[in-house]
Protein backbone atom coordinates (compact mmCIF):
# COMPACT_ATOMS: atom_id res chain seq x y z
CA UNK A 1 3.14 -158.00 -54.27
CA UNK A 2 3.82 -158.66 -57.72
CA UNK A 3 6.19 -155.35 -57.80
CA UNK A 4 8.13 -156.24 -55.28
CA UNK A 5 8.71 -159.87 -55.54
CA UNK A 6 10.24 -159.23 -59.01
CA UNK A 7 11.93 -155.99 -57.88
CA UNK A 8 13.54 -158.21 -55.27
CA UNK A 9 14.22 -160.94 -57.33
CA UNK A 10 16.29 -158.33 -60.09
CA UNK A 11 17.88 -156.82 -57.24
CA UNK A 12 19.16 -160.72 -55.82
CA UNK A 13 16.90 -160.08 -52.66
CA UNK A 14 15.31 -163.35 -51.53
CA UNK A 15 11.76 -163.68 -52.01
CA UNK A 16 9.65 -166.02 -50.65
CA UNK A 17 10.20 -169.62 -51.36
CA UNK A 18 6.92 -170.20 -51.96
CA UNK A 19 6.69 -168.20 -54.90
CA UNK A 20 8.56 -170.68 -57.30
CA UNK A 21 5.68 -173.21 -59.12
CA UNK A 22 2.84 -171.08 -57.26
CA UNK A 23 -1.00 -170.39 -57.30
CA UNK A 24 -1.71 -166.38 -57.82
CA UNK A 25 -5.19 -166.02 -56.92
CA UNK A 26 -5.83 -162.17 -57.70
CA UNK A 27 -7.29 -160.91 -55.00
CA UNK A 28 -7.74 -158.51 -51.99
CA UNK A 29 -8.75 -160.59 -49.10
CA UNK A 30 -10.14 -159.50 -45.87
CA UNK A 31 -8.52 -161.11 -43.40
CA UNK A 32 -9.17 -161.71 -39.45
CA UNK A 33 -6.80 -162.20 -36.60
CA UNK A 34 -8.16 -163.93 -33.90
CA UNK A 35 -5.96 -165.21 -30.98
CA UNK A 36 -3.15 -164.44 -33.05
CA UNK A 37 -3.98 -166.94 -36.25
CA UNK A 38 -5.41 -165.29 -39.46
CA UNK A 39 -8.33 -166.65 -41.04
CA UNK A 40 -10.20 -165.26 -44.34
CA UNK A 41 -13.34 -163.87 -44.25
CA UNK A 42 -13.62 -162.86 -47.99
CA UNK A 43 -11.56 -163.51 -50.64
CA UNK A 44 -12.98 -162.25 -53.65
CA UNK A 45 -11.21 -162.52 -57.53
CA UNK A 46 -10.03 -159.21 -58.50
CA UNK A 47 -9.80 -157.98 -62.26
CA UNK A 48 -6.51 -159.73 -63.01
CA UNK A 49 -6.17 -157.07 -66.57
CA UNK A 50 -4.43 -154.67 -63.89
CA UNK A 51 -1.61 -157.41 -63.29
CA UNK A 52 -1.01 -157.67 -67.24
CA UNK A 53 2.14 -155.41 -67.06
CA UNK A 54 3.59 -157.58 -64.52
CA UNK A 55 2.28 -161.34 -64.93
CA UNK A 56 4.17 -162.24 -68.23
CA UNK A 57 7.45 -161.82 -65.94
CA UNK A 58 6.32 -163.33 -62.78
CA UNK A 59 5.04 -166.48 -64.74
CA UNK A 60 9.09 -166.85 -66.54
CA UNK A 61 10.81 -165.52 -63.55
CA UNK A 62 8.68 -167.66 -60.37
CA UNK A 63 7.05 -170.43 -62.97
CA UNK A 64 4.18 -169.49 -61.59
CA UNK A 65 1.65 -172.47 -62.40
CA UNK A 66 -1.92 -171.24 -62.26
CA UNK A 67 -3.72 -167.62 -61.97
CA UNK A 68 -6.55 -167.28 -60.87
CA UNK A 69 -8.51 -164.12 -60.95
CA UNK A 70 -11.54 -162.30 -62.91
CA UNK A 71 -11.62 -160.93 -66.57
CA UNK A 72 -8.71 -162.90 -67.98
CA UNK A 73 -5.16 -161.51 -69.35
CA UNK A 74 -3.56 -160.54 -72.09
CA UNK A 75 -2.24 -162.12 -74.89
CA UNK A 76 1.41 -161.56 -73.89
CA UNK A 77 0.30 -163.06 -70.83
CA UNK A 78 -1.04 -166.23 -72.61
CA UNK A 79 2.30 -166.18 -74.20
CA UNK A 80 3.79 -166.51 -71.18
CA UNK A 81 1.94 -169.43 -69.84
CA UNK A 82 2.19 -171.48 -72.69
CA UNK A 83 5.91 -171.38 -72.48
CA UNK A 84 5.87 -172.21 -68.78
CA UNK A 85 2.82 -174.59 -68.37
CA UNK A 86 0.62 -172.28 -66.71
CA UNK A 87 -3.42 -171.76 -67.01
CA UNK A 88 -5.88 -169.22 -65.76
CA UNK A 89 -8.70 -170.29 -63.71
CA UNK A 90 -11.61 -168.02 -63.90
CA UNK A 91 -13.34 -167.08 -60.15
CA UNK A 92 -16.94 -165.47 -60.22
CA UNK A 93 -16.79 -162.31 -59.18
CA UNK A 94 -19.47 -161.56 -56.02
CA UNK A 95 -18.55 -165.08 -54.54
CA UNK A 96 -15.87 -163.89 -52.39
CA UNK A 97 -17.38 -165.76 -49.27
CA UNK A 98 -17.98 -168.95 -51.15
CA UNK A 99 -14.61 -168.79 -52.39
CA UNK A 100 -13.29 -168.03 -48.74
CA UNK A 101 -14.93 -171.31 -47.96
CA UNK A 102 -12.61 -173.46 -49.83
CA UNK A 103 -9.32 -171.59 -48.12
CA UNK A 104 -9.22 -173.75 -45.21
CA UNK A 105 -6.00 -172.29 -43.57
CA UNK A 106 -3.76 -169.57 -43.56
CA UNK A 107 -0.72 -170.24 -43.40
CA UNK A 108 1.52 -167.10 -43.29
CA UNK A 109 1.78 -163.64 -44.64
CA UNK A 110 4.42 -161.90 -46.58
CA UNK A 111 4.85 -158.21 -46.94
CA UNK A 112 2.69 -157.06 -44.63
CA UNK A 113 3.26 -153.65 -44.08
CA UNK A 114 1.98 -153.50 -48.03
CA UNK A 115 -1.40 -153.64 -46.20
CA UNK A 116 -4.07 -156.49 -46.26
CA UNK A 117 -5.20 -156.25 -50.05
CA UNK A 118 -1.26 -156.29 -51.79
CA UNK A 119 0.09 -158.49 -48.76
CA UNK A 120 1.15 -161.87 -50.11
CA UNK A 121 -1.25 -164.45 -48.33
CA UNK A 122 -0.41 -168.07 -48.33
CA UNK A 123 -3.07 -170.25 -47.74
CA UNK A 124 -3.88 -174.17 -47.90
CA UNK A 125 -6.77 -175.02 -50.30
CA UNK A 126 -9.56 -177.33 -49.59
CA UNK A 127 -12.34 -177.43 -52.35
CA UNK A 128 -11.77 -173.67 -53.84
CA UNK A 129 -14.56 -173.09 -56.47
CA UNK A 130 -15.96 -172.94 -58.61
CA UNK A 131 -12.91 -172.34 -61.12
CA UNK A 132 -13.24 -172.54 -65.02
CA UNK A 133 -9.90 -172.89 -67.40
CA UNK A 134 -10.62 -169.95 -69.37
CA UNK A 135 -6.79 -169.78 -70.44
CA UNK A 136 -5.21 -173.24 -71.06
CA UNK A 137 -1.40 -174.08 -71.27
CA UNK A 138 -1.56 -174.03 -75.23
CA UNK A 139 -2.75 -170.25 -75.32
CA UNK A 140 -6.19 -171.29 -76.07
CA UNK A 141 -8.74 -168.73 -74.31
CA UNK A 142 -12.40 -168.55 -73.46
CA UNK A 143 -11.97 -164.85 -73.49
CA UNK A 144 -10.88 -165.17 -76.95
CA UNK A 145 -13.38 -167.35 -78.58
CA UNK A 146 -16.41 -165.41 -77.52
CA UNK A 147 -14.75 -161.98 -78.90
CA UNK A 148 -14.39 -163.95 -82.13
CA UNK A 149 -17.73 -165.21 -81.81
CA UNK A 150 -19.36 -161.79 -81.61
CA UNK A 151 -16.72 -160.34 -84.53
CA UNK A 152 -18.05 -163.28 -86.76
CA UNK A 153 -21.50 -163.98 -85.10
CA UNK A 154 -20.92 -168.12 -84.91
């Protein structure tokens, strides 16, 4: 998804106009169609270090707002967000029904044929959590502070 939104978006394509001041949630949901209305089933937070080649431009380019995913992101990354107002929210990994919970509708699908996991999902939110701030809008990270603490042993 990430590719080709800003592939698009470099080539003047239109992407989808709900990608300007967005939610990313990193993740590979599986998805049910039933009666012809999608509904998630799991929903998971995927290691968002893959995206880390990518996310510094789709934060500048879509002012993307919050990420939310597992492991936490680079430091070009947290450059990024600082200069657009943007914060990672941390998902625990293994509660992908929990978290499934708290997506109470789907409401569309972009980019399908990029199959189920890379699709772009949109979804209203109801209650999705738990979520920890582990990368705050003035590049201060969680991730950060405990690989100081073990450098310096505080």
């Amino acid at each position: 998804m990430h590719i080709r939104a800003l592939e698009y978006a470099d080539e003047g394509m239109d992407v989808p106009d709900c990608l300007p001041g967005a939610v990313v949630f990193h993740c590979g949901p599986i998805m049910a169609c039933r009666d012809g209305t999608w509904s998630v089933v799991a929903a998971g937070p995927t290691t968002s270090a893959r995206m880390n080649s990518l996310e510094p431009a789709m934060i500048r380019r879509f002012g993307i707002r919050a990420i939310i995913g597992k492991g936490g992101m680079s430091k070009e990354t947290a450059e990024a967000m600082k200069e657009v107002g943007c914060v990672y929210l941390a998902a625990t990994g293994g509660a992908a029904v929990t978290l499934a919970e708290g997506l109470s509708r789907c409401t569309g699908c972009e980019w399908e044929d990029l199959g189920m996991a890379e699709a772009m999902w949109r979804f209203e939110a109801d209650k999705l959590g738990p979520l920890i701030v582990a990368m705050d809008s003035n590049g201060d990270s969680l991730y950060e502070k405990v690989r100081e603490s073990l450098v310096t042993g505080d």
